[in-house]
Protein backbone atom coordinates (compact mmCIF):
# COMPACT_ATOMS: atom_id res chain seq x y z
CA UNK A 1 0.00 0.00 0.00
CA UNK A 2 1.42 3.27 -0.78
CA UNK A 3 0.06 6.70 -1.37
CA UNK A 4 -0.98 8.65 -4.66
CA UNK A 5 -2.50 12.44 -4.69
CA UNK A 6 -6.05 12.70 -4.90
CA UNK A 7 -6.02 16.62 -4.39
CA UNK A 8 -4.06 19.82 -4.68
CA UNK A 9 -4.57 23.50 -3.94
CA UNK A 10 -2.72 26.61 -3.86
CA UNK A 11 -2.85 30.11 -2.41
CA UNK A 12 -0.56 33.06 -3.65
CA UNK A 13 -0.77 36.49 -2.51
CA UNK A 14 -2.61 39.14 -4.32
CA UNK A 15 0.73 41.48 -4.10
CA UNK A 16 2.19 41.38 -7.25
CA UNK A 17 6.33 42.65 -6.76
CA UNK A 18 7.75 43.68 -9.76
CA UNK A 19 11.49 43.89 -9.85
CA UNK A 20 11.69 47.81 -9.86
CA UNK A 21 10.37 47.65 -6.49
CA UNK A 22 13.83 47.64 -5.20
CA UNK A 23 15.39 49.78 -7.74
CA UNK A 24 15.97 52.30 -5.20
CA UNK A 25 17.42 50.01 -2.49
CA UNK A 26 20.81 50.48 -1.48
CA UNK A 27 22.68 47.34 -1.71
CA UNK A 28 25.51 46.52 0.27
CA UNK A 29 28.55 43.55 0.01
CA UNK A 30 28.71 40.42 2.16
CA UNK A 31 31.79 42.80 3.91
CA UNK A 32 29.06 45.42 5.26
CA UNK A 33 30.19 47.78 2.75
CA UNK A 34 28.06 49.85 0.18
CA UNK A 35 27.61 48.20 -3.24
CA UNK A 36 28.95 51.15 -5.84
CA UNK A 37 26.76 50.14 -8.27
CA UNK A 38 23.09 51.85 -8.70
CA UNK A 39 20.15 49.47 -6.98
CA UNK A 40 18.46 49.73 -11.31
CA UNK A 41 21.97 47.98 -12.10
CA UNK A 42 22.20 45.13 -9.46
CA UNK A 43 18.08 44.20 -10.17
CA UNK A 44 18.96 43.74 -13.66
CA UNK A 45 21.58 41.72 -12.89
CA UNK A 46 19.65 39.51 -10.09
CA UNK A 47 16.51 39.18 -13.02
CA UNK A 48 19.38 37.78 -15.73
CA UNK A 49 20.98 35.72 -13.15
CA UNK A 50 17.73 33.82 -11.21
CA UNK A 51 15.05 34.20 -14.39
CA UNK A 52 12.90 36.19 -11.76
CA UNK A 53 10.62 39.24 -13.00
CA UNK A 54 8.13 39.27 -10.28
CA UNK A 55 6.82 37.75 -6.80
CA UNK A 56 3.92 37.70 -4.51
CA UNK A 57 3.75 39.30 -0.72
CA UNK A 58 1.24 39.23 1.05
CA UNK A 59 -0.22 42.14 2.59
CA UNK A 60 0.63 44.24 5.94
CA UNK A 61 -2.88 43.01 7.40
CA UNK A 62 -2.54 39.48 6.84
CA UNK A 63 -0.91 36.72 8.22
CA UNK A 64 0.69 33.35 6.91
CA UNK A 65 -2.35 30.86 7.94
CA UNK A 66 -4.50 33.04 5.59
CA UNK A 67 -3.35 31.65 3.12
CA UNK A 68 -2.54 28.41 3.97
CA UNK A 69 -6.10 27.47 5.10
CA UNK A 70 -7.05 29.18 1.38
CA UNK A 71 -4.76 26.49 -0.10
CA UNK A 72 -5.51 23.48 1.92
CA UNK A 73 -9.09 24.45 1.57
CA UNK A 74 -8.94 23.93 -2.06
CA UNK A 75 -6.97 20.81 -1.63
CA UNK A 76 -9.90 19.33 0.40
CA UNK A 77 -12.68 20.28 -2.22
CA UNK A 78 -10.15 18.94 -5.19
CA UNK A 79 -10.21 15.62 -3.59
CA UNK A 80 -13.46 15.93 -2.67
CA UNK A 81 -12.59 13.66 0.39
CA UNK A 82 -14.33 14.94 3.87
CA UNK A 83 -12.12 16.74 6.01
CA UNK A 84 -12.50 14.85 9.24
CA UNK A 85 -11.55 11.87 6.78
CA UNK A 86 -8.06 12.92 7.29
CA UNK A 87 -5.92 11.35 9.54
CA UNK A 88 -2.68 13.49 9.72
CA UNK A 89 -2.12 17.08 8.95
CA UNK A 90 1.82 17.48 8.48
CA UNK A 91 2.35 21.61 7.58
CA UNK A 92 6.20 22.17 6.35
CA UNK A 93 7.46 25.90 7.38
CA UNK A 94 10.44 27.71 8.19
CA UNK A 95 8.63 30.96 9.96
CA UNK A 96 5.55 30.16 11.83
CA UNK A 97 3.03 32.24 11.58
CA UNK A 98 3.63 35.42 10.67
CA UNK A 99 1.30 38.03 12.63
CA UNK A 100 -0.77 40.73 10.91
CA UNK A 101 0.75 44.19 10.77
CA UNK A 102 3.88 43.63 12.89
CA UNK A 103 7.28 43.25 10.25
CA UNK A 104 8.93 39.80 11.41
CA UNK A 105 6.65 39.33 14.04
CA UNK A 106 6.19 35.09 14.04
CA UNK A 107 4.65 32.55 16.37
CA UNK A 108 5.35 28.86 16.63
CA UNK A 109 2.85 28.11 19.54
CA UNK A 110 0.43 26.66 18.71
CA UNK A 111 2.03 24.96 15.88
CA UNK A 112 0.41 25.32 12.46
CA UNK A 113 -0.91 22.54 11.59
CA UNK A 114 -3.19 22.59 14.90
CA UNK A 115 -3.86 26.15 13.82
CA UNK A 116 -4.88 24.71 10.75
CA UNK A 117 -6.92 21.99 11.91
CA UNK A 118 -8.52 24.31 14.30
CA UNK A 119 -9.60 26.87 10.95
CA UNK A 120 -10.96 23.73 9.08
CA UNK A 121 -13.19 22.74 11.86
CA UNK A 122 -11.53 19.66 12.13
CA UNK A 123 -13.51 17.47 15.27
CA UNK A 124 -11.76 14.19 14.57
CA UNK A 125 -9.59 14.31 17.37
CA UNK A 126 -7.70 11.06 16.12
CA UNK A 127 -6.26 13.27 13.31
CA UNK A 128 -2.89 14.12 14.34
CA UNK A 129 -1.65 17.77 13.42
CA UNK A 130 2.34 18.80 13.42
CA UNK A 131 5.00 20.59 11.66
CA UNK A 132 8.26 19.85 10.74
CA UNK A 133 11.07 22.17 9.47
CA UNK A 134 13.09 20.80 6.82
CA UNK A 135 13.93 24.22 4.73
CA UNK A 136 13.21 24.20 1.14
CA UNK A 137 12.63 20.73 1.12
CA UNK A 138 9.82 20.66 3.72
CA UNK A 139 6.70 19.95 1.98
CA UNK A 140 8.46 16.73 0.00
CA UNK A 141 9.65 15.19 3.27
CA UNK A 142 6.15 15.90 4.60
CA UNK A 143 4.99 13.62 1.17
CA UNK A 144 7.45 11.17 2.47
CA UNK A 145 6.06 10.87 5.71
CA UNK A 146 2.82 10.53 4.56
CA UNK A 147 3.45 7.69 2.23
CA UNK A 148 5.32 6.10 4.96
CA UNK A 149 1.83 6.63 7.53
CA UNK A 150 0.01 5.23 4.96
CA UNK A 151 2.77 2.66 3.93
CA UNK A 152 2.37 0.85 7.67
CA UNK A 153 -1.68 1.66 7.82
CA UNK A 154 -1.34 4.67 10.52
CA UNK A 155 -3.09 6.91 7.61
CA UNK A 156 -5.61 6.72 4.94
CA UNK A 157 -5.91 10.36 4.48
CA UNK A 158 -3.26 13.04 4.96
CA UNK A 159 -2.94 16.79 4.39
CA UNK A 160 0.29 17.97 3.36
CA UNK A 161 1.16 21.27 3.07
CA UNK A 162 4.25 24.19 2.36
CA UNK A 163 3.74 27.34 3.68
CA UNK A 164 6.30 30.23 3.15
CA UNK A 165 6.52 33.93 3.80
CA UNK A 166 9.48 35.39 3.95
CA UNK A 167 8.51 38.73 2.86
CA UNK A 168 8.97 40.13 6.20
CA UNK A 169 12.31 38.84 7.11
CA UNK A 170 14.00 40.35 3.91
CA UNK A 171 17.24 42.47 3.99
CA UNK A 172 16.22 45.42 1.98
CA UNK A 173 20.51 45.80 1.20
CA UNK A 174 20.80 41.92 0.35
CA UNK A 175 20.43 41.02 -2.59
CA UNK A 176 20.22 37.49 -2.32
CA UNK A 177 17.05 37.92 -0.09
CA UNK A 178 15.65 39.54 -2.94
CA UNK A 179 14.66 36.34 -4.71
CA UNK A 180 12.36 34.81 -1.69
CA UNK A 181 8.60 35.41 -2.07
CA UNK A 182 5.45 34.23 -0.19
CA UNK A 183 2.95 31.46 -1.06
CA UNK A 184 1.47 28.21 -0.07
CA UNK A 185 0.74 25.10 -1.58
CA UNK A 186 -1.11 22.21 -0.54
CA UNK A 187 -1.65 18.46 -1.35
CA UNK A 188 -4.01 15.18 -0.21
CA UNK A 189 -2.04 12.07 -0.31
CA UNK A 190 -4.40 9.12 -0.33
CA UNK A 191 -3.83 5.17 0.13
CA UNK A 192 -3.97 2.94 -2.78
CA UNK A 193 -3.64 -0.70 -3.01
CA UNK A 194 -1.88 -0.36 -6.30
CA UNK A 195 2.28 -0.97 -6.25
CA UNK A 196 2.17 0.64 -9.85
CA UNK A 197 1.03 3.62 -9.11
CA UNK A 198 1.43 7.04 -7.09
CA UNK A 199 4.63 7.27 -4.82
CA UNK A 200 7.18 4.57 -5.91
CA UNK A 201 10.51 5.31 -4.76
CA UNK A 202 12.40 8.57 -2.62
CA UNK A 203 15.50 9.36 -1.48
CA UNK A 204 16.70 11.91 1.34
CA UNK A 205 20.32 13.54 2.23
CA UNK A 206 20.93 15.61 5.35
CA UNK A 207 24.51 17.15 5.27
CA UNK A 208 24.66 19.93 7.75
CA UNK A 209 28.06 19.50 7.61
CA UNK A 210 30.27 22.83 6.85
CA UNK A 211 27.04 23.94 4.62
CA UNK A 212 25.24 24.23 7.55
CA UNK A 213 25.22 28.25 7.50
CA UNK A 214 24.83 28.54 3.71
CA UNK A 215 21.55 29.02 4.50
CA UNK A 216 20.53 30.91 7.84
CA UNK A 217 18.87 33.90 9.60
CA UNK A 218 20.98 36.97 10.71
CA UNK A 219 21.82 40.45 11.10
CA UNK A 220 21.44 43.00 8.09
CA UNK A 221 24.35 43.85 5.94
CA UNK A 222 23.67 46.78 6.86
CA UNK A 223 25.11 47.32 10.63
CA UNK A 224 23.12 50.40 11.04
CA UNK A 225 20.03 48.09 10.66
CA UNK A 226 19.05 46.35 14.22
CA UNK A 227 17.46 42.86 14.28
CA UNK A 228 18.96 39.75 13.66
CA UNK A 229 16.05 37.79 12.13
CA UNK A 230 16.96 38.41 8.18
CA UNK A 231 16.87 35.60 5.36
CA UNK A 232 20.73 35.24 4.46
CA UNK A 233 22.49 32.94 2.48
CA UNK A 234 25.87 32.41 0.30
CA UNK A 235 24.72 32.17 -3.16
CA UNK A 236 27.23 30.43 -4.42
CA UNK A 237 27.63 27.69 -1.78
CA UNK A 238 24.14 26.75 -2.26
CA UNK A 239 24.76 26.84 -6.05
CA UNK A 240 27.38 24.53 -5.72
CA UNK A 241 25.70 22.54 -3.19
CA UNK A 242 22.20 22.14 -5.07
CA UNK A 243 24.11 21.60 -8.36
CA UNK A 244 26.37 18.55 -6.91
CA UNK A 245 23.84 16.71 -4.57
CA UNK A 246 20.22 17.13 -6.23
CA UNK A 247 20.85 15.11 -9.42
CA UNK A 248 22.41 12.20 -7.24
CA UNK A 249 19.32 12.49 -4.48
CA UNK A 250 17.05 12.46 -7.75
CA UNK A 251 19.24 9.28 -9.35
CA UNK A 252 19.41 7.62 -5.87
CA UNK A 253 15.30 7.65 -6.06
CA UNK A 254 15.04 6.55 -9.49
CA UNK A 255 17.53 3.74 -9.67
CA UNK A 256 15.38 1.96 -6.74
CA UNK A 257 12.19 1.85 -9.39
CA UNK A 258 15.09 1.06 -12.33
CA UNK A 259 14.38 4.45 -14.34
CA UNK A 260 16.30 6.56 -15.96
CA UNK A 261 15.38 10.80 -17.17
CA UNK A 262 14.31 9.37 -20.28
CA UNK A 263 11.60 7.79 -18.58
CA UNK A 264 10.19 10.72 -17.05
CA UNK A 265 7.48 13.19 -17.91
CA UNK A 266 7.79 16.02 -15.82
CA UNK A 267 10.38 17.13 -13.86
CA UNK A 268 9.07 19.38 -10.78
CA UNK A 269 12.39 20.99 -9.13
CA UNK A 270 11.78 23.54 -6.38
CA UNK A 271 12.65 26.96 -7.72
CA UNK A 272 15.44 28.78 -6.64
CA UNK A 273 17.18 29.54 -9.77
CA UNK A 274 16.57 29.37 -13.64
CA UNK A 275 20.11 28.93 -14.79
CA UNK A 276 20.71 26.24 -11.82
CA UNK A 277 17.88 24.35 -12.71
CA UNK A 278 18.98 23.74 -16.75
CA UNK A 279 22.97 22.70 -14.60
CA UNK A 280 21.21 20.42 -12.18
CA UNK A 281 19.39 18.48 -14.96
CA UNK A 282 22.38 18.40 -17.35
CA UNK A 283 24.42 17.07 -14.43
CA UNK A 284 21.50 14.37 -13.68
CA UNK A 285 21.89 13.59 -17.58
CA UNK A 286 25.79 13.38 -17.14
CA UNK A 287 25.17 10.86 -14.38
CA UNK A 288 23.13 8.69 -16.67
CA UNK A 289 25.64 9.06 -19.97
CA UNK A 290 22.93 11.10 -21.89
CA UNK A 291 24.25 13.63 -24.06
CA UNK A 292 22.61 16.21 -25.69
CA UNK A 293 19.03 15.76 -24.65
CA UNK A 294 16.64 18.93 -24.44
CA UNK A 295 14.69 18.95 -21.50
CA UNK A 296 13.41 21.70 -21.54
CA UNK A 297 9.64 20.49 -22.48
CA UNK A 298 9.95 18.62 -19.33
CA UNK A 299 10.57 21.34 -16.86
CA UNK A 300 8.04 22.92 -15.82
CA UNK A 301 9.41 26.71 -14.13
CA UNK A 302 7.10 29.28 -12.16
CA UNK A 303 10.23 31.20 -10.95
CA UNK A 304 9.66 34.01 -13.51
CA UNK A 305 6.62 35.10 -12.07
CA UNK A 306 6.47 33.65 -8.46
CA UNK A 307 10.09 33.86 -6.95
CA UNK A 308 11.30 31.43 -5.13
CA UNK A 309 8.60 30.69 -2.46
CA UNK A 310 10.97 28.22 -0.38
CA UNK A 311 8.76 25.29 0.96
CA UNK A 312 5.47 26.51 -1.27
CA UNK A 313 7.61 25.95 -4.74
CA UNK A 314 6.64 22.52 -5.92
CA UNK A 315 3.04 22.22 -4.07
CA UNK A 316 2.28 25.40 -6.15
CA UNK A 317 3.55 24.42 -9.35
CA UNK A 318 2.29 21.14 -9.21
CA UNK A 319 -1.66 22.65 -8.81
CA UNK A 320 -0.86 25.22 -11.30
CA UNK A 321 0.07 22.58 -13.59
CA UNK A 322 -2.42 20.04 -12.61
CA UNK A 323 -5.20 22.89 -12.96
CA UNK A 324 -3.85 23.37 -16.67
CA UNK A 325 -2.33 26.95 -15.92
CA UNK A 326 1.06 26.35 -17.13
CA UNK A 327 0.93 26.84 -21.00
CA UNK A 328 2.55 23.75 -22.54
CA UNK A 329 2.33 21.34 -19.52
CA UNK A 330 -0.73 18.88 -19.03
CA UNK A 331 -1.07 15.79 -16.71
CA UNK A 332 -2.63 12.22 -17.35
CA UNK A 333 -2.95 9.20 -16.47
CA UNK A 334 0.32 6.58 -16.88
CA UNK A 335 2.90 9.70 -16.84
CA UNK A 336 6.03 9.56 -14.38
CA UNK A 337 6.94 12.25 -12.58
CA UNK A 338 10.05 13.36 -10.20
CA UNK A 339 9.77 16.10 -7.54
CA UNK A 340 13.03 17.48 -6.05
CA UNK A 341 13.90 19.34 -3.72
CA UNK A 342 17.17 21.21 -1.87
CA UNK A 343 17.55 23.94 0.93
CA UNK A 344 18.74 25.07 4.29
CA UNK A 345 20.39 22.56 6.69
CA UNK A 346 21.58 21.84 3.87
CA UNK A 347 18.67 19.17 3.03
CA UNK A 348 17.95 17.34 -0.40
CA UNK A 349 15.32 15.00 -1.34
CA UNK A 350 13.30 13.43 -4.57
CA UNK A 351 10.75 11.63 -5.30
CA UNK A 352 9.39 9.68 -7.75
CA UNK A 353 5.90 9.90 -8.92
CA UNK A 354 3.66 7.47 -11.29
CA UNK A 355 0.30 8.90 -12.62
């Protein structure tokens, strides 16, 4: 028995962020000193660099479990399941709950997911509700453990869902922060006595070894600036990282169901980057000896116009392209699918998907 998804749902903010909107920032270096170059000049250089034209905030009134009860709400009706059916909520986050109209304001207790229960009207009390922090990679560990409740016959039913806003711990004078966006994304994962279908295979790494900071929360680069609850991160360390351990997480996962990239459909790689996501799957090909293979087609990106929304990427672009709003991309029945995954820790994780 393993598990397949019988619903999906998505919420993104109604802010729309352009890339001018921090045109007139003042950047500074990962030294604390002032970038020279005009805040028009480093944008343009971030947008040809990460692929990324716009994002989503939310706004100064609302607060994170708006929208993830929005996007596990429509999760519910897609599966069309009843929600005190469900016998484990699992919510992947990095932030909590961010409170309305107070900047980096977050709260961890209660945890989400009993938040979320509670906003569902939830009264089956033998539905379990927790959260688990796993960066980037959240919501597919989440999938994981789900399978793996249904997998031993804890679970029939489970909500899984990645939340992320990180709009309000942004360093206005880092750039890198500049790419993180809000969103959430949301998923059923139902039991099936099928072996052919839904979740076949995964594969997790946990490093945390001297990439533990590449990703982590800290002071401004801007002294002057108090706080010390701002997204940071080394760019290229987690280029290098994401680029050298994702395709063997990915081929670790596929070479326990015998596959290979030529086998797959779609491809559904969390978003951080658009030039590191064309190097991660030419260095998967490399691993399998293919040369010269286009896979584009097979790609699906939502980076251009949603940022990278940390644990809410693939959730999100899987219901965007399972509602048929990605031009180009359309699911049915007997396709294969990977999700992958990297992020702070530094985590990595895949797994593979039959329709």
């Amino acid at each position: 028995m393993g598990g397949i998804i019988t619903g999906t749902g998505s919420a993104m903010p109604r802010q729309i962020i352009k890339n001018d909107y921090f045109s007139k920032n003042i950047f500074y270096t990962k030294e604390g000193t002032k970038n020279p170059k005009k805040g028009t000049e480093v944008i343009k250089k971030l947008e040809e660099i990460s692929g990324i034209k716009e994002r989503r905030f939310i706004g100064e009134e609302e607060q994170s479990v708006d929208i993830l009860f929005d996007a596990s709400k429509k999760a519910l009706e897609n599966s069309g399941i009843d929600k005190n059916e469900l016998d484990a909520i699992i919510v992947a986050h990095n932030s909590g709950n961010m409170l309305p109209n107070k900047d980096g304001v977050f709260h961890t207790v209660p945890n989400l997911a009993a938040v979320l229960k509670n906003e569902l009207k939830i009264t089956n009390y033998q539905c379990i509700a927790y959260d688990i922090l796993f960066g980037c990679p959240g919501w597919l560990q989440g999938v994981i453990q789900a399978n793996r409740l249904i997998a031993c016959g804890e679970a029939k039913h489970v909500l899984v869902a990645g939340l992320e806003v990180a709009s309000r711990l942004l360093d206005p004078h880092n750039l890198d922060s500049l790419l993180m966006a809000d969103g959430c994304g949301a998923t059923i994962i139902s039991a099936s006595d099928s072996r052919n279908i839904g979740i076949l295979a995964y594969a997790s790494f946990s490093h945390t070894e001297n990439d533990l900071h590449n990703i982590t929360m800290g002071s401004s680069l801007n002294k002057e600036i108090p706080g010390d609850c701002y997204f940071k991160m080394d760019g290229k360390k987690v280029y290098k990282y994401a680029t050298t351990w994702l395709p063997q997480v990915i081929k670790k996962a596929m070479d326990k169901v015998s596959i290979n990239p030529k086998d797959v459909d779609y491809f559904f790689f969390h978003q951080a980057n658009g030039k590191m996501l064309k190097v991660i799957a030419s260095n998967l090909m490399k691993l399998y000896d293919i040369d010269d293979e286009n896979y584009a087609s097979k790609i699906p990106m939502s980076i251009e116009f949603l940022g990278n929304t940390s644990v809410a990427t693939i959730p999100t672009l899987f219901d965007l392209v399972n509602k048929n709003k990605m031009e180009g991309f359309e699911l049915a029945k007997n396709q294969t699918y990977v999700f992958a995954s990297v992020g702070a820790g530094m985590h990595c994780n895949a797994v593979v998907y039959r329709s």
